[in-house]
Structure formats: structure tokens, C-alpha cells
N, C-alpha and C. Protein backbone atom coordinates (compact mmCIF):
# COMPACT_ATOMS: atom_id res chain seq x y z
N UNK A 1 17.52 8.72 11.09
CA UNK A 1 18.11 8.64 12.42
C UNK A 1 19.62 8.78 12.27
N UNK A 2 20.41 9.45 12.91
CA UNK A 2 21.86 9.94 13.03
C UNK A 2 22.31 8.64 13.68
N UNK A 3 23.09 8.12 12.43
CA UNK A 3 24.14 6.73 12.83
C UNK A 3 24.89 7.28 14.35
N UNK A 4 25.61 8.14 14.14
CA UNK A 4 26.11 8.73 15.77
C UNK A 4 25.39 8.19 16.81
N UNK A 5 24.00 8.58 16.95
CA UNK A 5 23.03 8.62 17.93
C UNK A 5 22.80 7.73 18.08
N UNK A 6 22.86 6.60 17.08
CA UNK A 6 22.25 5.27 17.21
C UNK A 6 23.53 4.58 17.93
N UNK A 7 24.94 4.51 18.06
CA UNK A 7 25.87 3.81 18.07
C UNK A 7 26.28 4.21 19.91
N UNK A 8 25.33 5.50 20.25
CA UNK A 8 25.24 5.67 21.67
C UNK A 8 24.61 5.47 22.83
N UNK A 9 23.12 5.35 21.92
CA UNK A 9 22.18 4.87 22.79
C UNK A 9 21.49 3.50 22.83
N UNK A 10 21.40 3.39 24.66
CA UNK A 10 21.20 2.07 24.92
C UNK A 10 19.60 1.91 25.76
N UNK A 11 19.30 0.66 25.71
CA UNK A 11 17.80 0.90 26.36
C UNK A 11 18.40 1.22 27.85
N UNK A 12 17.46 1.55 28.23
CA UNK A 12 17.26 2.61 29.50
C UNK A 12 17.00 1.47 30.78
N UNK A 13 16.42 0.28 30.14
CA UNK A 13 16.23 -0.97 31.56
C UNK A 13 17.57 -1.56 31.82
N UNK A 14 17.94 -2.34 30.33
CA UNK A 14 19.21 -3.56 30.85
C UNK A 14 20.54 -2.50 30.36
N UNK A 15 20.08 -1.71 29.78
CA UNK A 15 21.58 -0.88 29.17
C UNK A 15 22.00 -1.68 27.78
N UNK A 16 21.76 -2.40 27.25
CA UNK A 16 21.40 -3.23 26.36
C UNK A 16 21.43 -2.37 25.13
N UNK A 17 22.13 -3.20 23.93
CA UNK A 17 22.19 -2.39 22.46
C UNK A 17 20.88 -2.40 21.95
N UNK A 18 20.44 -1.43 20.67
CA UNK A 18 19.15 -1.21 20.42
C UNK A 18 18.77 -1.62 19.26
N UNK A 19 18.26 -2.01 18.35
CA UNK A 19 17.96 -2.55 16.92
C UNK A 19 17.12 -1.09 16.29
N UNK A 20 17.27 -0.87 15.64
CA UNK A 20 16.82 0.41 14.75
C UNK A 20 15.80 -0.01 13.66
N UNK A 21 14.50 0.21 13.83
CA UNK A 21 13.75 -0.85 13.10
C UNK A 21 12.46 0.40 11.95
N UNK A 22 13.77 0.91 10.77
CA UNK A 22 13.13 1.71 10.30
C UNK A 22 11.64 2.42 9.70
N UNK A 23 11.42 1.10 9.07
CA UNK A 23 9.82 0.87 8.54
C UNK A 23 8.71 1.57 9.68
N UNK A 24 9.00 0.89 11.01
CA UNK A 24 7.93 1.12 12.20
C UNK A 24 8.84 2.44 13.32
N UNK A 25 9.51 2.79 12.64
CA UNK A 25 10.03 4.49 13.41
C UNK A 25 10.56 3.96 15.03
N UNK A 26 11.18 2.94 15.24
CA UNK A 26 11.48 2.21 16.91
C UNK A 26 12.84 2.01 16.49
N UNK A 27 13.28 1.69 18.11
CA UNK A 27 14.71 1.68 18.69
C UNK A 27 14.09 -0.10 19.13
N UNK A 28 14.71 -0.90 19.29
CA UNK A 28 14.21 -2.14 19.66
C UNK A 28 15.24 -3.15 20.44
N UNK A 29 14.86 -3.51 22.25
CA UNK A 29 15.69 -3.94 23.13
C UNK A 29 15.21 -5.47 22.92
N UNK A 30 15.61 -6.84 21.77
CA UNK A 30 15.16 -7.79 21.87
C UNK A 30 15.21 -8.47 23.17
N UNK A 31 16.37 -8.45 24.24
CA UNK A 31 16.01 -8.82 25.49
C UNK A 31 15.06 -8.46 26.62
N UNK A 32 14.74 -7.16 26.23
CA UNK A 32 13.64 -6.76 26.91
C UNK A 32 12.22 -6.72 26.47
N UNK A 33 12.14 -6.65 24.85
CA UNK A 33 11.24 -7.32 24.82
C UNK A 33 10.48 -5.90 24.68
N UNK A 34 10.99 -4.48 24.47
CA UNK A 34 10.40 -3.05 24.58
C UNK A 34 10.79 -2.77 22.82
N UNK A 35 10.06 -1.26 22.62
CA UNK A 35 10.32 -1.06 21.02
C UNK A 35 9.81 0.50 21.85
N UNK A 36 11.44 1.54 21.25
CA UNK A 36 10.97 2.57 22.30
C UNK A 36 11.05 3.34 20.53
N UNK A 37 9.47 4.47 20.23
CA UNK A 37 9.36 4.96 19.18
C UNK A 37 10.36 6.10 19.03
N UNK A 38 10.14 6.37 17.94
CA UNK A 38 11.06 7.62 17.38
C UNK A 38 9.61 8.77 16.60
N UNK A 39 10.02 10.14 17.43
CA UNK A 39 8.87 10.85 17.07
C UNK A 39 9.73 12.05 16.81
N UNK A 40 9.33 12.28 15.41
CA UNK A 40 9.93 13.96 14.76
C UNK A 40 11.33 13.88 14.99
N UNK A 41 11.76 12.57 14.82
CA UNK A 41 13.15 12.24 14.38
C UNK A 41 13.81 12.35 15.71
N UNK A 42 13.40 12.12 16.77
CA UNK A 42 13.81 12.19 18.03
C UNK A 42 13.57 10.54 19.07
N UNK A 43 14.14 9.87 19.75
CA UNK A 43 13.76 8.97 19.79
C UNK A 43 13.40 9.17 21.68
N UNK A 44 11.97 8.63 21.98
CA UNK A 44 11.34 8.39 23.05
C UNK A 44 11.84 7.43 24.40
N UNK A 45 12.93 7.72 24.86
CA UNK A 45 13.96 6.76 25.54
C UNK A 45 13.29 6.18 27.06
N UNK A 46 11.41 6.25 27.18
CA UNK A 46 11.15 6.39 28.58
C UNK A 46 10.86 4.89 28.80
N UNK A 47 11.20 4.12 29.69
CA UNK A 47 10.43 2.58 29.54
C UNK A 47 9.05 2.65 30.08
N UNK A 48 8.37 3.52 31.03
CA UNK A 48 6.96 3.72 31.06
C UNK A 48 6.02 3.75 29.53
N UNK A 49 6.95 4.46 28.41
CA UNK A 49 5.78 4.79 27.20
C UNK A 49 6.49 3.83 25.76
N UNK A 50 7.76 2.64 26.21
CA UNK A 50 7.58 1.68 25.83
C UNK A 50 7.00 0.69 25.14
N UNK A 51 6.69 0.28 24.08
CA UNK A 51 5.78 -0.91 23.76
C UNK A 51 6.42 -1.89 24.04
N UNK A 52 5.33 -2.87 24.56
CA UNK A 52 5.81 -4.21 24.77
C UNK A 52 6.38 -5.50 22.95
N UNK A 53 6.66 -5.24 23.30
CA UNK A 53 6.65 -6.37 22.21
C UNK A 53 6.07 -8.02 21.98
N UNK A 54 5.26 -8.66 21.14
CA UNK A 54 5.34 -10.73 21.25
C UNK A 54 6.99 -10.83 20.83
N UNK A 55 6.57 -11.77 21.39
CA UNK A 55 7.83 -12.96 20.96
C UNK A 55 8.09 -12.99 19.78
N UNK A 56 7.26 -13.21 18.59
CA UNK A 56 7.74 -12.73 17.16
C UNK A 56 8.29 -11.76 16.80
N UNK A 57 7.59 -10.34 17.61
CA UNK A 57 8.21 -9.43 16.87
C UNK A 57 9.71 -9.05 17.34
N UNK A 58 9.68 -9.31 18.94
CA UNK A 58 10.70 -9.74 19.63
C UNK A 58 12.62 -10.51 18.27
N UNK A 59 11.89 -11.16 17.83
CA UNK A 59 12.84 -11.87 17.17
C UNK A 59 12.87 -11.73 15.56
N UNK A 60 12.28 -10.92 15.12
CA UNK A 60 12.17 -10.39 13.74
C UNK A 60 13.75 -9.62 13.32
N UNK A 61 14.29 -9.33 12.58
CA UNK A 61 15.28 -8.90 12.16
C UNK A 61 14.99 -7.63 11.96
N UNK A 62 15.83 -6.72 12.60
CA UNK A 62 15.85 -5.31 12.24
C UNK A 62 16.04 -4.73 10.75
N UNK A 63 14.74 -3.66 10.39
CA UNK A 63 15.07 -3.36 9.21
C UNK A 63 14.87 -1.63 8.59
């Protein structure tokens, strides 16, 4: 993922910074509680196709 790209984009609900959560290919809004994927190195910015997140994963440390 292009550090650039990452340092611009924000989730799409609260406008909110994103956690980059390499292992599982996601952009991740812990206040919202969404994990928006990254497909063919492109990242999926829609909150309709969103995953929800638990509360654990919610609060897991980006890695």
C-alpha cells in the first residue's frame, strides 16, 4: 500500500484516520467499528461493502 495514499485517506462515515492492517489486506476506522478491504492493491472506500467489525477486533493494534 503507497504510504502517500495511506496518509490521505480517511473513512468515508466519520472522516476519521484509518489503521492499515496488513496481514488481513484492510484500512480500519476503530471508531466506526468498519475494516474497508484492499483488493489488487486498491483499497474499497464504500461503507455499504464495509465489514463490521467485534469489539476485539475493533481494538487490536494495527499490523
Amino acid at each position: 500500500m503507497d504510504p502517500k495514499l495511506l496518509e490521505i485517506l480517511v473513512c468515508p462515515v466519520c472522516k476519521g484516520p484509518l489503521d492499515y492492517r496488513r496481514s488481513a489486506a484492510e484500512l480500519v476506522c476503530k471508531p466506526c467499528r468498519l475494516a474497508y478491504a484492499i483488493r489488487d492493491g486498491i483499497p474499497v472506500m464504500l461503507a455499504d461493502e464495509a465489514r463490521e467489525l467485534s469489539a476485539d477486533e475493533a481494538q487490536a493494534d494495527a499490523s
